[in-house]
Protein backbone atom coordinates (compact mmCIF):
# COMPACT_ATOMS: atom_id res chain seq x y z
CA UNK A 1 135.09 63.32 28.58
CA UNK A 2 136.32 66.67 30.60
CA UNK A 3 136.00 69.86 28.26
CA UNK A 4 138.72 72.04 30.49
CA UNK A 5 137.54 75.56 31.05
CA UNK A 6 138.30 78.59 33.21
CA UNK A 7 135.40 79.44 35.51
CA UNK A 8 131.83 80.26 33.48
CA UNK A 9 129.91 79.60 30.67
CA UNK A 10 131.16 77.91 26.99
CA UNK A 11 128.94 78.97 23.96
CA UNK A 12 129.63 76.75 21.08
CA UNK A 13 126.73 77.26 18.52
CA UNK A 14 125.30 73.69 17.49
CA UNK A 15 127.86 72.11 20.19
CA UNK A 16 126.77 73.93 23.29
CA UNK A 17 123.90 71.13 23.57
CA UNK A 18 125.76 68.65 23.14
CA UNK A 19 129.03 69.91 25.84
CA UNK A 20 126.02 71.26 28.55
CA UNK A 21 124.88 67.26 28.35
CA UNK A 22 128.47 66.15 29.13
CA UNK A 23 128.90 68.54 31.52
CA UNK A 24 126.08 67.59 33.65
CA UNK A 25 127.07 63.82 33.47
CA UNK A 26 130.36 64.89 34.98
CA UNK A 27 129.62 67.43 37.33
CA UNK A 28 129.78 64.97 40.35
CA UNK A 29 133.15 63.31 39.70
CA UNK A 30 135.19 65.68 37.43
CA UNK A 31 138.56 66.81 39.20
CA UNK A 32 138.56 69.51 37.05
CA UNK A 33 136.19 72.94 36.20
CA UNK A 34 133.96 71.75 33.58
CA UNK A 35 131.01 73.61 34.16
CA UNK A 36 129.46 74.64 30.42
CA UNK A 37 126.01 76.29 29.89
CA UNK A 38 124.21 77.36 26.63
CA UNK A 39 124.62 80.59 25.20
CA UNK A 40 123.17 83.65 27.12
CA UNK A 41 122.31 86.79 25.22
CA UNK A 42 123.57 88.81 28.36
CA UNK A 43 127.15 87.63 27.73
CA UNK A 44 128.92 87.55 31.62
CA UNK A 45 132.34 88.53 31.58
CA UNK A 46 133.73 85.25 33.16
CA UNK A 47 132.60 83.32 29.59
CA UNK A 48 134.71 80.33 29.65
CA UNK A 49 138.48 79.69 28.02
CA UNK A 50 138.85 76.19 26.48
CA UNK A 51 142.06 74.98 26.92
CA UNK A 52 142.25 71.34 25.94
CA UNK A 53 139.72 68.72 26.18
CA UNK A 54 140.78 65.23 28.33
CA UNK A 55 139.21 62.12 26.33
CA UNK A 56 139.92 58.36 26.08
CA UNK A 57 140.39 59.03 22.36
CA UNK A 58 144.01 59.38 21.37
CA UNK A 59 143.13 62.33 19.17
CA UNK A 60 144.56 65.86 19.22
CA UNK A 61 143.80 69.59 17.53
CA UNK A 62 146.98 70.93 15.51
CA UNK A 63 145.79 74.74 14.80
CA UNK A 64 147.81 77.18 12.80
CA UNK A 65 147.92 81.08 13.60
CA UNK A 66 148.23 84.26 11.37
CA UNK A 67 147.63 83.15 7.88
CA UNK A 68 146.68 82.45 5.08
CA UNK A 69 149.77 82.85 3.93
CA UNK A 70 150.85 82.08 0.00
CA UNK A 71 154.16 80.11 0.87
CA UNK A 72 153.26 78.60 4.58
CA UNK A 73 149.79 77.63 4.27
CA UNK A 74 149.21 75.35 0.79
CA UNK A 75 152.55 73.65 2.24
CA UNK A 76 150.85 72.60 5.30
CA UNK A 77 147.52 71.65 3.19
CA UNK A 78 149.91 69.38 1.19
CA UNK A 79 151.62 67.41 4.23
CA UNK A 80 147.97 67.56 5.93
CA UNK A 81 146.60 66.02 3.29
CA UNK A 82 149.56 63.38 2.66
CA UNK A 83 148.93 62.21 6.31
CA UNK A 84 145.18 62.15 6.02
CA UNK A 85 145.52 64.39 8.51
CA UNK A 86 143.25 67.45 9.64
CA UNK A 87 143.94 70.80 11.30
CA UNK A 88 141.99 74.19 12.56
CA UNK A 89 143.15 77.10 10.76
CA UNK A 90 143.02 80.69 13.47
CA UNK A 91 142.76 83.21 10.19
CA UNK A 92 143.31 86.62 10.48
CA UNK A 93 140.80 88.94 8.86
CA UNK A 94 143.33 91.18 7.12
CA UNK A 95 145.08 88.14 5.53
CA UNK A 96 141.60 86.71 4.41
CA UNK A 97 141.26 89.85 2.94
CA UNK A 98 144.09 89.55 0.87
CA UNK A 99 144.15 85.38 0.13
CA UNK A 100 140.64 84.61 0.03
CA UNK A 101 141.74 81.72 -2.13
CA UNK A 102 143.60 80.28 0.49
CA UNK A 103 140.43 80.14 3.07
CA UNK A 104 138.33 78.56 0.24
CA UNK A 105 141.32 75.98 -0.05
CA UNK A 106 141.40 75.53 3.29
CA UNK A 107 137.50 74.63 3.51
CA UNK A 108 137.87 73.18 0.76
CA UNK A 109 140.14 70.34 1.73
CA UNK A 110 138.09 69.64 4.87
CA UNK A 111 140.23 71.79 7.47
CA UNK A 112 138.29 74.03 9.86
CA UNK A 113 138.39 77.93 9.81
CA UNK A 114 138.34 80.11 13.01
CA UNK A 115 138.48 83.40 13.95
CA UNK A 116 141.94 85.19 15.17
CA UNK A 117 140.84 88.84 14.83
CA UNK A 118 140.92 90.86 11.80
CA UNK A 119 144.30 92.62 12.53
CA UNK A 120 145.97 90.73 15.65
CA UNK A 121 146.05 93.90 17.72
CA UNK A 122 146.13 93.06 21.69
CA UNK A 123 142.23 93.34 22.28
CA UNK A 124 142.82 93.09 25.77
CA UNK A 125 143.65 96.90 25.74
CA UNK A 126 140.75 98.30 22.99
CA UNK A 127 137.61 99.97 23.16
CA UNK A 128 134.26 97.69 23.34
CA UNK A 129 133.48 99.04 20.18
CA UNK A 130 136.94 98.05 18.65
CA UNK A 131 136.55 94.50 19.97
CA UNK A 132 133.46 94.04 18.26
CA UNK A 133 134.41 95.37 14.92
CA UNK A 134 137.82 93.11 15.15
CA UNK A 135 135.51 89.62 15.84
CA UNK A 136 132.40 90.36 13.80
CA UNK A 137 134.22 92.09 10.96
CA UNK A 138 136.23 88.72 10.87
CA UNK A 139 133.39 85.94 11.28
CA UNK A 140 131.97 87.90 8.35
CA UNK A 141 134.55 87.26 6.19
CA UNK A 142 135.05 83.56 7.61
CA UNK A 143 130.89 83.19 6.72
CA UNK A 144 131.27 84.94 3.14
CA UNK A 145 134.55 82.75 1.79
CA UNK A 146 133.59 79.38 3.46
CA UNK A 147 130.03 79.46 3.67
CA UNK A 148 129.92 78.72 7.56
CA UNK A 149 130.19 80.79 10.79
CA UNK A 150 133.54 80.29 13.04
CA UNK A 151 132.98 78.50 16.02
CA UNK A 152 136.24 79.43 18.14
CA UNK A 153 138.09 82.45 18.51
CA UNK A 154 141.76 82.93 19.77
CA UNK A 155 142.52 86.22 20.87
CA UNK A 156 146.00 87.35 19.22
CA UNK A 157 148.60 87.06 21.99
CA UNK A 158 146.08 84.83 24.40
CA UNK A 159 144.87 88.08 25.32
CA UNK A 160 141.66 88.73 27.31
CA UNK A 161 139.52 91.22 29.22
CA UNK A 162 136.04 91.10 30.15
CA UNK A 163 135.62 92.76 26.80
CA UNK A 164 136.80 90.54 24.49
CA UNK A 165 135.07 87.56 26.48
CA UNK A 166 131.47 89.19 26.09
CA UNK A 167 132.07 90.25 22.11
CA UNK A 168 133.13 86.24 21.60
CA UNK A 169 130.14 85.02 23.29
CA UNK A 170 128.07 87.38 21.45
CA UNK A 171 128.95 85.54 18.41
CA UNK A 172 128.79 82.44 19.84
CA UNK A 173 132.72 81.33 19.51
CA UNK A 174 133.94 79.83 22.27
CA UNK A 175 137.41 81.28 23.73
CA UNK A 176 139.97 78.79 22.85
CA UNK A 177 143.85 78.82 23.72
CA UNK A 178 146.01 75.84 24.18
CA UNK A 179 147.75 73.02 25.74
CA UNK A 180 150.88 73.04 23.94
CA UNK A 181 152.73 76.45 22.61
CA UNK A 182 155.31 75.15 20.16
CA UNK A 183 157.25 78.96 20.04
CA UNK A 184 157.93 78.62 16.84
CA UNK A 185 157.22 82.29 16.45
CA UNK A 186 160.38 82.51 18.18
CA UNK A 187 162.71 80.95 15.22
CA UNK A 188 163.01 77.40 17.40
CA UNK A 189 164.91 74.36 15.11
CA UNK A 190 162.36 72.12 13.71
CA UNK A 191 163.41 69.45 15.92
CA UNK A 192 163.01 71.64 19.06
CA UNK A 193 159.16 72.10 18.01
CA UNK A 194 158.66 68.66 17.72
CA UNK A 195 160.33 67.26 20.79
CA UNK A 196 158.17 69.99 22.21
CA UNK A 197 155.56 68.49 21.16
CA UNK A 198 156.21 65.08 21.74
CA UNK A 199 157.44 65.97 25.41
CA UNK A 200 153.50 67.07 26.18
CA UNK A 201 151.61 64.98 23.81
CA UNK A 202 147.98 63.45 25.11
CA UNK A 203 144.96 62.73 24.20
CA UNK A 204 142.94 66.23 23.68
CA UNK A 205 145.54 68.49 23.07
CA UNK A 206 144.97 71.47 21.59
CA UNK A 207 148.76 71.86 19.74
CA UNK A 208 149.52 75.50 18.74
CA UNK A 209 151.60 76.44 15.69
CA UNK A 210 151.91 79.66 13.11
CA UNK A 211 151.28 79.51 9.10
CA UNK A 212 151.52 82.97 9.34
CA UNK A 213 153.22 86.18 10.51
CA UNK A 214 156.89 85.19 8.55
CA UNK A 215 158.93 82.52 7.54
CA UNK A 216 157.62 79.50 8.48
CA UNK A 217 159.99 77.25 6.82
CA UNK A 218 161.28 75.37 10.42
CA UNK A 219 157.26 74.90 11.11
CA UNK A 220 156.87 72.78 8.19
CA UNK A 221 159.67 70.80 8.97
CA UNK A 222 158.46 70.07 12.21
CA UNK A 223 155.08 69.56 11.18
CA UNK A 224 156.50 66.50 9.03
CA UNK A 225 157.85 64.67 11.66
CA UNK A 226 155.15 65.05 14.47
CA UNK A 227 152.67 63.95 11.59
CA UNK A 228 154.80 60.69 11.38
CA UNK A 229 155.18 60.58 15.36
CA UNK A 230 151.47 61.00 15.88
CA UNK A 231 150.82 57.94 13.13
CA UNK A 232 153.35 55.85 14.91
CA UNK A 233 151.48 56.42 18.72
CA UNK A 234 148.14 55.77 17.29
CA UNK A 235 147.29 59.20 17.34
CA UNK A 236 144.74 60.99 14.75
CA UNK A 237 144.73 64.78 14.34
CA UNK A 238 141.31 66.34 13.95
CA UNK A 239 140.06 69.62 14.04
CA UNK A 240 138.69 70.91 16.91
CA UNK A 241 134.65 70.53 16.26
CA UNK A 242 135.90 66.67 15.72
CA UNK A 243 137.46 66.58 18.98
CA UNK A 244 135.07 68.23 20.66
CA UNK A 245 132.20 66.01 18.81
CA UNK A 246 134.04 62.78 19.13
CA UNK A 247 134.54 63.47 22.81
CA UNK A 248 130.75 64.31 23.63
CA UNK A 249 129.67 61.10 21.84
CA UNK A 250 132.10 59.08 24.50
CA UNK A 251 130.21 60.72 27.07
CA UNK A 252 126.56 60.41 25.79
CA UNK A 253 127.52 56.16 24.66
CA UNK A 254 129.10 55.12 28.27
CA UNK A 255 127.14 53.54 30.68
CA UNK A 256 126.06 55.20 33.96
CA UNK A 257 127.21 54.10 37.21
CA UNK A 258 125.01 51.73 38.81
């Protein structure tokens, strides 16, 4: 297992054990930056950005952006849970704020919640102070309706500064963007988000998507059929704990090299 990262250090709350172990078991032979270290209260500002994670397992991360939202999201639960499926939900403060139903329902049916900021401002050009209220005033609200603390954070626009980095680690959420951008904020057919899809699809993907911020009517679509595709190429979707989880326990079961 290769956890991809930019340059630094990945702080993953109950995971970062578990990631430092398979980073040191792959330090020799990686061909790719892997290097992960436990928390540090000092936060540095080059704190890591995980971008997909390269397993044997044929399993992928679909996350959803920008809700809750009362039409878009309890359509996705439905085909999720039709296709014994599982997702990561990137939640926006201000919309848990106003559909705290629809985080409990997304706990509730076994789907993870992150953090996506509380108002989807570009962080990247706010005050330190600012920053911090956006991710802690969020995780807050992730803690209060779900009963758990968010683990990853996705800066609105995949925006970062050396700010934003430190106020994540702080909190111990781990940076996370993606491997495959489906634009289907942009109003793309259904079928051009899927063959999208499709066109990059490999084990550890981390596949993003929007249940939030409008109509998402083209999304759902699309999320139909790569639900089917992914069945049909042996692939599961997890959330992204599982994958991360799943991929660590390849690392610590395979045998060293002789």
């Amino acid at each position: 297992m290769v956890i991809t990262l930019h340059r630094g250090w990945v702080a993953l709350g109950g995971l970062a054990a578990g990631i430092a172990f398979a980073a040191l078991v792959f330090w020799a032979s990686a061909p790719l930056d892997i290097a992960a270290k436990v928390h540090s209260t000092a936060a540095p500002t080059n704190a890591p950005v995980l971008s997909s994670i390269q397993t044997g397992a044929r399993e992928v991360a679909l996350t959803f952006d920008d809700g809750p939202d009362p039409q878009n999201t309890p359509a996705i639960l439905r085909l999720l849970r039709e296709h014994h499926a599982k997702a990561t939900f990137f939640v926006l403060g201000s919309q848990a704020e106003k559909f705290p139903g629809l985080v409990e329902a997304i706990a509730r049916d076994g789907e993870e919640v992150e953090s996506h900021s509380m108002s989807h401002r570009n962080l990247a050009g706010l005050r330190p102070s600012r920053v911090s209220y956006e991710l802690t005033s969020t995780a807050g609200l992730i803690h209060e309706l779900t009963g758990a603390d968010p683990h990853f954070f996705r800066p609105p626009y995949g925006s970062l500064s050396p700010t934003v980095l430190r106020a994540a680690a702080r909190l111990h959420e781990t940076v996370t963007l993606w491997t495959i951008d489906t634009r289907d904020w942009t109003g793309r057919s259904a079928a051009a988000i899927t063959s999208t899809v499709l066109a990059q699809l490999r084990p550890g993907a981390i596949i993003l998507m929007h249940d939030g911020g409008g109509p998402r009517g083209r999304t759902i679509k699309a999320l139909q059929s790569i639900l089917v595709a992914l069945s049909q190429r042996g692939y599961r979707a997890v959330t992204l704990q599982t994958l991360v989880r799943d991929a660590v326990g390849q690392t610590a079961a395979a045998p060293s090299s002789p």
